[in-house]
Protein backbone atom coordinates (compact mmCIF):
# COMPACT_ATOMS: atom_id res chain seq x y z
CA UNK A 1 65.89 65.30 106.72
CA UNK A 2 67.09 62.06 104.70
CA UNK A 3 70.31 61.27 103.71
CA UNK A 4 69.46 62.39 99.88
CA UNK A 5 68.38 66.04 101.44
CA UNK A 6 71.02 66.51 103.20
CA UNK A 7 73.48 66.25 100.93
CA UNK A 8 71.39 68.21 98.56
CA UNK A 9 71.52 70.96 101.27
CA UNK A 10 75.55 70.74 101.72
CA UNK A 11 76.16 70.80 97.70
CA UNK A 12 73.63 74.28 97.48
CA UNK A 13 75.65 75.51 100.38
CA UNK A 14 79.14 74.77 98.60
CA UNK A 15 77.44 76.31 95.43
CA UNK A 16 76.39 79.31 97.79
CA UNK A 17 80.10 79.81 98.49
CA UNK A 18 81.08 79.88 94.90
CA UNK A 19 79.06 82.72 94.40
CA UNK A 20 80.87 84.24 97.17
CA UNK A 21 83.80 85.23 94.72
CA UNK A 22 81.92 87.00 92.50
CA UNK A 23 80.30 89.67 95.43
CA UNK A 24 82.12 92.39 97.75
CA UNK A 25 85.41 93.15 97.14
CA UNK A 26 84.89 96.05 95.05
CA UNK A 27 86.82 99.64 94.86
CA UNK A 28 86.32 102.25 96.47
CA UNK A 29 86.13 105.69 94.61
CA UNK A 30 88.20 108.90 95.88
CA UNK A 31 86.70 111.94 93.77
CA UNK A 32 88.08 114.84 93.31
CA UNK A 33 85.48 117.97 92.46
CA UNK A 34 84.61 121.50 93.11
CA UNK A 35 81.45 122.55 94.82
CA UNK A 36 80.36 126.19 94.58
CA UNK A 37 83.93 126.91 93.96
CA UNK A 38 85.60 125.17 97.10
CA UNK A 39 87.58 121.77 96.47
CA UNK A 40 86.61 118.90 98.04
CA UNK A 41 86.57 114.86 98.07
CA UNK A 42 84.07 111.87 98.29
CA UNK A 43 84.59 108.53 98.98
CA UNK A 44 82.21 106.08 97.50
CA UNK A 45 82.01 102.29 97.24
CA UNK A 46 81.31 101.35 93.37
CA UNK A 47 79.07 98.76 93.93
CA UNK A 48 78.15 97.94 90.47
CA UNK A 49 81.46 95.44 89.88
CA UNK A 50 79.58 92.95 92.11
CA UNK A 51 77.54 89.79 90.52
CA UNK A 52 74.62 91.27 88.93
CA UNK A 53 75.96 95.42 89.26
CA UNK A 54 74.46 96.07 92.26
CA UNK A 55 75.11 96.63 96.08
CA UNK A 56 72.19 94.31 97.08
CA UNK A 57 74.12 91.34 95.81
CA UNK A 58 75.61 91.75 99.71
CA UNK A 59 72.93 91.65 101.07
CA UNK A 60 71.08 89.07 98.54
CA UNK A 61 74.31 86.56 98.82
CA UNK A 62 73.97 86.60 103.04
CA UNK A 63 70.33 85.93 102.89
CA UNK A 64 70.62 82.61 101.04
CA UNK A 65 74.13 81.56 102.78
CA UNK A 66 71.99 81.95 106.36
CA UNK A 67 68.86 80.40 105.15
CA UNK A 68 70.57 77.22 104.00
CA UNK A 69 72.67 76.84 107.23
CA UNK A 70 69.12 77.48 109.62
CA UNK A 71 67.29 75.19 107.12
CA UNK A 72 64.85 77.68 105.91
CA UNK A 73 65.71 77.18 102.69
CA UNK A 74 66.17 73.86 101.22
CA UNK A 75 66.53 72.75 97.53
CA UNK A 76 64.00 73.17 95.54
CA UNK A 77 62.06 75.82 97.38
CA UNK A 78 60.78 78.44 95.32
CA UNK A 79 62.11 82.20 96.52
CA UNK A 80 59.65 84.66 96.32
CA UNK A 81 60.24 88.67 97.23
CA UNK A 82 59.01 91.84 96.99
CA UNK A 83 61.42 94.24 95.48
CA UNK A 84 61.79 97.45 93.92
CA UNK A 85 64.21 95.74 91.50
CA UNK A 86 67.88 95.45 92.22
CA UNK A 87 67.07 92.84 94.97
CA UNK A 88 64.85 91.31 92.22
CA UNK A 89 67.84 91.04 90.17
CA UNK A 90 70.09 89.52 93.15
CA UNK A 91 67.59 86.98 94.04
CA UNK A 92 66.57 85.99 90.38
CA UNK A 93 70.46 85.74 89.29
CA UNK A 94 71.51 83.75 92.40
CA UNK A 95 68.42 82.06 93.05
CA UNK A 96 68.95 80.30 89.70
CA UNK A 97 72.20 79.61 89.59
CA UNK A 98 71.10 77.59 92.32
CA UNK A 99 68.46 75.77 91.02
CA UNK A 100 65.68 77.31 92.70
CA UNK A 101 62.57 78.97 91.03
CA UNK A 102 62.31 82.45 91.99
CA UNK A 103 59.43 85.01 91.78
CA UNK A 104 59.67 88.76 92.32
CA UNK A 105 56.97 91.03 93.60
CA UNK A 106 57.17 94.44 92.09
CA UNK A 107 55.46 97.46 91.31
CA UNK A 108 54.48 98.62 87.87
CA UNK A 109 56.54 101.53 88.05
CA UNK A 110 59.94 100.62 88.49
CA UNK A 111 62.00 100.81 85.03
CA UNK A 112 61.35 97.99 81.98
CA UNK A 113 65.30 97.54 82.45
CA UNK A 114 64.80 96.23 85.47
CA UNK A 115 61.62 93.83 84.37
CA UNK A 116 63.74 92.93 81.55
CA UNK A 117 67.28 91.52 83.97
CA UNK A 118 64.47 89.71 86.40
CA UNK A 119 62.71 87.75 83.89
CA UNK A 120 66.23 87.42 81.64
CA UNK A 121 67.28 85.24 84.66
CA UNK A 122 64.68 82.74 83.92
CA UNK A 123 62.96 84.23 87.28
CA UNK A 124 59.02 85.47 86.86
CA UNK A 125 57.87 88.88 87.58
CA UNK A 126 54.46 89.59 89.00
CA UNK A 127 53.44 93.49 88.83
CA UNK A 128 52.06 95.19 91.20
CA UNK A 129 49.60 98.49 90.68
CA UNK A 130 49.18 101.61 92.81
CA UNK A 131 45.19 100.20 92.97
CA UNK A 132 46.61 96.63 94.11
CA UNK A 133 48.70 98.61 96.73
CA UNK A 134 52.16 99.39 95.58
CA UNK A 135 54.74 98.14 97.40
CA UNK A 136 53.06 97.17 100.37
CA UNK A 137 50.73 95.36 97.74
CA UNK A 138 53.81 93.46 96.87
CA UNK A 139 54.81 92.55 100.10
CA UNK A 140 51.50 91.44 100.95
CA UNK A 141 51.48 89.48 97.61
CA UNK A 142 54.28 87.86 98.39
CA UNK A 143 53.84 86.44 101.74
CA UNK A 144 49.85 85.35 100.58
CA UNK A 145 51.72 83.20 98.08
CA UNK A 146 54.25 81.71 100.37
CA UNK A 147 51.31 80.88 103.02
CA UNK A 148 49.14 79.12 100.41
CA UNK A 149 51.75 76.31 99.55
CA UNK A 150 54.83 74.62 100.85
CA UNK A 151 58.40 75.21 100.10
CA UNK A 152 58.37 78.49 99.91
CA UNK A 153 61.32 80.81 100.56
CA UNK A 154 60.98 84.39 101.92
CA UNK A 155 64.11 86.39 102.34
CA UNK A 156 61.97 89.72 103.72
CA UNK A 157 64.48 91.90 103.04
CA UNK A 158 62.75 94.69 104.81
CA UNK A 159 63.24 93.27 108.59
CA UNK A 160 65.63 90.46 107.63
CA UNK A 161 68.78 91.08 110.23
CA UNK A 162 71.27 89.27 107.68
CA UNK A 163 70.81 92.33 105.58
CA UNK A 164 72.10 94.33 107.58
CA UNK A 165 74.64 92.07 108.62
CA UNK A 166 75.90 91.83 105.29
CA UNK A 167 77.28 95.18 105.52
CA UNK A 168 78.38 95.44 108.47
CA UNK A 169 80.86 92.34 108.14
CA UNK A 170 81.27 93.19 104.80
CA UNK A 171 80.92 96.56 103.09
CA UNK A 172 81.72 98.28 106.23
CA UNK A 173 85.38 96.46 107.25
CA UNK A 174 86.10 97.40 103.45
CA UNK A 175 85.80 101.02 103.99
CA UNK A 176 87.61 100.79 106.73
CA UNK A 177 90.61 98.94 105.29
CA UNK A 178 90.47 100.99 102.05
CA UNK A 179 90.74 104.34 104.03
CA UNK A 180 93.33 102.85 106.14
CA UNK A 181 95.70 102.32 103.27
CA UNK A 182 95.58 105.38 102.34
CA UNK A 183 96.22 106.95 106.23
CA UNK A 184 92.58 108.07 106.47
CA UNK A 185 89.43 107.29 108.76
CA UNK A 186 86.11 107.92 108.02
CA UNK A 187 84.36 111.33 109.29
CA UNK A 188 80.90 110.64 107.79
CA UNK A 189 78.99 107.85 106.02
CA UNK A 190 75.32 108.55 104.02
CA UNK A 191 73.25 106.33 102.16
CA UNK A 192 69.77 106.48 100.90
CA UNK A 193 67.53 104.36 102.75
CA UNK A 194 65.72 101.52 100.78
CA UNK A 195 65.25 98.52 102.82
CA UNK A 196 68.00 100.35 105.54
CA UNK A 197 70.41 97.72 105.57
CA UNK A 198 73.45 99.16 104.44
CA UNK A 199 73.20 102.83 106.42
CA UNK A 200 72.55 100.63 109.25
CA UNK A 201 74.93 97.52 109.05
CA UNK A 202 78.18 100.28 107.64
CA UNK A 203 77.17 102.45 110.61
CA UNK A 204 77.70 99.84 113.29
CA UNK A 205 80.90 98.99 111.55
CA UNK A 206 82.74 102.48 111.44
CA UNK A 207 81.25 103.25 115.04
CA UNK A 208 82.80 100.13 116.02
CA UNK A 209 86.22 101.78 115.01
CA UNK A 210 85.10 105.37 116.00
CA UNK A 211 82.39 106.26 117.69
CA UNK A 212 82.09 109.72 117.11
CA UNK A 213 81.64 108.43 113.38
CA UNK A 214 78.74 110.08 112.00
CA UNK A 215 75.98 108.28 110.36
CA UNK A 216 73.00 109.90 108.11
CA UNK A 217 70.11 108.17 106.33
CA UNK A 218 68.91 109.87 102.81
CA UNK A 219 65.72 110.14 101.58
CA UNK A 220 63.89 112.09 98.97
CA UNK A 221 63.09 115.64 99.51
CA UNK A 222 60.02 114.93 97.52
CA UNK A 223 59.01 112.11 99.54
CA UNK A 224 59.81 112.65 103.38
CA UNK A 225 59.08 109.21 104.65
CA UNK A 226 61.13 108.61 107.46
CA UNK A 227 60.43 112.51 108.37
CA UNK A 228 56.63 111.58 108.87
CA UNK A 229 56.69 107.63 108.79
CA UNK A 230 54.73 107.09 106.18
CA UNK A 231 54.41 107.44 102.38
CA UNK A 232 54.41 111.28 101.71
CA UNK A 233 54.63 112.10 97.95
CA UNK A 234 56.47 111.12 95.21
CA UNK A 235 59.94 111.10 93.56
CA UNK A 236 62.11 109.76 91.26
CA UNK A 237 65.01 108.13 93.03
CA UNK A 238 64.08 104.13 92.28
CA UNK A 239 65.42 102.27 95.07
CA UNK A 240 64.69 104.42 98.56
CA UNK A 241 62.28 105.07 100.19
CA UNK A 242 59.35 102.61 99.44
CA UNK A 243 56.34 103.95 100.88
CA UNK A 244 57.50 103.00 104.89
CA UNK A 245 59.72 103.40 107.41
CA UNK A 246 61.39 99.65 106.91
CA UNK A 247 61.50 97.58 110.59
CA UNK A 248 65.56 97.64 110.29
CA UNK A 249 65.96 101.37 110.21
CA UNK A 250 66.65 102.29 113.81
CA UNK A 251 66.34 105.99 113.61
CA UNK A 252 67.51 106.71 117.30
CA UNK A 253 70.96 104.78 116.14
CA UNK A 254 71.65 107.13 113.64
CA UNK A 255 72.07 111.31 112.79
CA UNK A 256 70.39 113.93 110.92
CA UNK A 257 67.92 112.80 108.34
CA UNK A 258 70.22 114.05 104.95
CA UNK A 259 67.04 115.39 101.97
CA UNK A 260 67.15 115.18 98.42
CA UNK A 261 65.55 116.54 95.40
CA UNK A 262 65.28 113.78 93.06
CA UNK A 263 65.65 116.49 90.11
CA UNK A 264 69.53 117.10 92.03
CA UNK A 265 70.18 113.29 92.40
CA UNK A 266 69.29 112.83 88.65
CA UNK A 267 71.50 115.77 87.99
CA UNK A 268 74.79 114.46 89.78
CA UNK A 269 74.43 111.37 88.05
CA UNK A 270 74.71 112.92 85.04
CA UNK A 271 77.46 114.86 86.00
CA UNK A 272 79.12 111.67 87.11
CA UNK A 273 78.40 110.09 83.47
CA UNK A 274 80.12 112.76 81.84
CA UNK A 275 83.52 112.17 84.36
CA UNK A 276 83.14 108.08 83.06
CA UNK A 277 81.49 107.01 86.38
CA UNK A 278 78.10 105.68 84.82
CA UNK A 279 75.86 105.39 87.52
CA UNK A 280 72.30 105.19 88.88
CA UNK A 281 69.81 108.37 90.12
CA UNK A 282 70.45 106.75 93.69
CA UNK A 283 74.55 107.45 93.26
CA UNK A 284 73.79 110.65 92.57
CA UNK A 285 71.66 111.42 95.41
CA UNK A 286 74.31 109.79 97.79
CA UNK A 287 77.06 112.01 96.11
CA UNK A 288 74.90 115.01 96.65
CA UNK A 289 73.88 113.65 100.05
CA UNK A 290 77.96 113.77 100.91
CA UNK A 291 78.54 116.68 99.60
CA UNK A 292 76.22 118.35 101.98
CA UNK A 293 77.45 116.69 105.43
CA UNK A 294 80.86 118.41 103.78
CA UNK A 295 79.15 121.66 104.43
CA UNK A 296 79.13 120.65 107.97
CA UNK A 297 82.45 119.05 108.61
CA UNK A 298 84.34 120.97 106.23
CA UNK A 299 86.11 120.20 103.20
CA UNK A 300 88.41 118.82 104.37
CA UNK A 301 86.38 116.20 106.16
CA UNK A 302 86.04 112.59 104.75
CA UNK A 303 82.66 111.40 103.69
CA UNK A 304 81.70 108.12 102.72
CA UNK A 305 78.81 106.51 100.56
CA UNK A 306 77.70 104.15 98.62
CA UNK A 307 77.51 104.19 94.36
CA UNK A 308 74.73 101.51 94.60
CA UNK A 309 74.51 100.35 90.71
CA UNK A 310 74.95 101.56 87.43
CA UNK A 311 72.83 103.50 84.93
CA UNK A 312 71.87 101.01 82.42
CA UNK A 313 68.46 100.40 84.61
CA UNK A 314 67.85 103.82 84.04
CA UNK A 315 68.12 104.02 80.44
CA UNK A 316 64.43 104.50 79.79
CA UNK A 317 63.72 107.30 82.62
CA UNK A 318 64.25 110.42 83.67
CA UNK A 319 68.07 109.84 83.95
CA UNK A 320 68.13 110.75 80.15
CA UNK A 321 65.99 114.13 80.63
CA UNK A 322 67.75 117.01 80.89
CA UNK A 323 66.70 118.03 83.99
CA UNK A 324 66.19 122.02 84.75
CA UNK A 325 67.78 123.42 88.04
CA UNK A 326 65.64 123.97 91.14
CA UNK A 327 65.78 125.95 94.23
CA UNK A 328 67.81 124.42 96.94
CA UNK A 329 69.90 122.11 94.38
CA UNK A 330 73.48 121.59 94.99
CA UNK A 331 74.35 120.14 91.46
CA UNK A 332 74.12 123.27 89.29
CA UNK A 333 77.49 123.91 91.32
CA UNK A 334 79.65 121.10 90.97
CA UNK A 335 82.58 120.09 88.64
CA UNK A 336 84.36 117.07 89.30
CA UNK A 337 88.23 117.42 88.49
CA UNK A 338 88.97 113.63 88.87
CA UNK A 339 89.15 110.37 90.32
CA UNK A 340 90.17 107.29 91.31
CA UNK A 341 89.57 103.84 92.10
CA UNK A 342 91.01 102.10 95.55
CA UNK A 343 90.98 98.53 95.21
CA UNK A 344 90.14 96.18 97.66
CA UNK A 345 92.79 93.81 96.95
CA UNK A 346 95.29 96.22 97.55
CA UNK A 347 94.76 96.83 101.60
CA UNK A 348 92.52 94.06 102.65
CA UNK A 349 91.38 90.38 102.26
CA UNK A 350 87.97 89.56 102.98
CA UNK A 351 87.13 85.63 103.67
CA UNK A 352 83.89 84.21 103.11
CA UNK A 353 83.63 85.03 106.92
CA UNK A 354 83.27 88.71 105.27
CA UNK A 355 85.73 90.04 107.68
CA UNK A 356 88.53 92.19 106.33
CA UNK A 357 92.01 92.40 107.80
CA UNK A 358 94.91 94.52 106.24
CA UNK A 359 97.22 93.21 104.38
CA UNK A 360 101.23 94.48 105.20
């Protein structure tokens, strides 16, 4: 590497750290509702206050800051990924604020919100049909393009371990701290499972402090993929569960597979707009997720999840349906009474190192 690339290569990385500022660090919610009459709380981490509004700005930021430091990214690669769209979004924001062109791999499917962010970026967006093969179609897009020319980037956020690492030195220590100031430990944490990296790298965290912490990945009702290991139906819930079981889920490392109906996720979110917590048909099947672990620990039991962005990508589906009960929903019965936000600042301080430490 000559002199010239090299200090290219430290400036990116100093650049890198600058976005550092601007991801993590965000509250975590404490709400307050009733479900089929009996009072209860859920934690959740509001992950749209990071960079671009979503949680996969974790995971998108600790991709780039490890592929500069191993060299597998150098300026003026191109990144290119296949995405279901918030990691689209990540890449495309970050990507070119520094410098670097950036395509994103998608299916046709996902929400014109989300098309709209990606290519709003300056970052192109290549569709991907059902007849061109979906998401795997995009993966397979995407890694065709990278072998048929040099200086090409791929962050493979499906088996990439600094996605999960993210979270664990990151999201994970926040929970942690954030319960702490408050007196309380975590009893449960569920997320959906999209790429698996934040189930996976929070688990390891909290079972680092407790063990007997439990830890259960979500999925569609409608779409039982880790349940059979393959793509099995269809839902609603943009974000999980993207036609495979990805190679970071490690299913023996974690509990009960939690189901939901997408037509219950899309419910709680609306129920969640109307309390002034605007956010995304995934939120709402984590909340609901929660809310059923509660039936097993008791209400009194403190579950933890993740509000992964907001609803604005959502504007232009279902989200804005009025969505008919169904049998085995939980939404129909639940009222929120209120909430509030813990913020980070207040019990911890996380470094770039991403570790958090409480603050007296």
């Amino acid at each position: 590497m000559t002199a010239v690339t090299l200090e290219s290569a430290r400036h990116a990385a100093e650049r890198v750290e600058g976005l550092a500022s601007m991801v993590g660090r965000t509250p975590l919610l404490e709400i307050r509702y009733e479900s089929r009459g009996r009072r209860r709380r859920v934690f959740a981490k509001y992950e749209q206050k990071n960079m671009t509004g979503s949680v996969k700005d974790r995971m998108a930021l600790w991709i780039l800051r490890e592929a500069y430091a191993s060299g597998a990214l150098r300026p003026g690669d191109t990144i290119a990924e296949a995405t279901s769209g918030n990691t689209g979004i990540s890449f495309a924001a970050m990507g070119r604020a520094l410098g670097h062109p950036v395509r994103i791999y998608m299916p046709d499917w996902m929400s014109r919100e989300r098309v709209s962010l990606i290519l709003s970026c300056g970052a192109e967006v290549i569709p991907v049909s059902h007849d061109q093969g979906g998401f795997r179609g995009s993966i397979e897009q995407a890694d065709a393009y990278a072998s048929s020319r040099h200086g090409v980037f791929l962050p493979h956020q499906f088996e990439n371990p600094s996605n999960t690492l993210a979270h664990e030195h990151t999201t994970g220590p926040e929970i942690l701290a954030q319960l702490a100031a408050g007196g309380l430990s975590p009893d449960a944490f569920v997320a959906g499972v999209g790429t698996g990296g934040t189930v996976m790298g929070v688990g390891r965290s909290l079972r680092r402090a407790n063990p007997r912490v439990r830890v259960h990945p979500l999925e569609p009702a409608n779409s039982p993929t880790l349940r059979t290991g393959h793509k099995a139906g269809n839902h609603r819930i943009q974000g999980i569960s993207d036609e495979f079981v990805p190679a970071l889920v490690k299913l023996e490392e974690l509990d009960d597979i939690v189901d939901v109906w997408d037509g219950d996720a899309i419910a709680a979110a609306q129920i969640l707009g109307r309390a002034g917590l605007c956010v995304g048909i995934s939120s709402g099947a984590n909340f609901v997720g929660a809310d059923k672990i509660l039936d097993e620990l008791g209400d009194d039991a403190t579950a933890v999840t993740v509000f992964a962005d907001s609803n604005k990508k959502y504007l232009s589906t279902d989200l804005q349906r009025n969505e008919p009960p169904g049998d085995g929903f939980v939404s129909p019965g639940i009222r929120v009474l209120s909430w509030r936000a813990i913020g980070c600042e207040a019990c911890c301080s996380v470094g770039s190192c991403g570790v958090a430490r409480s603050v007296p």
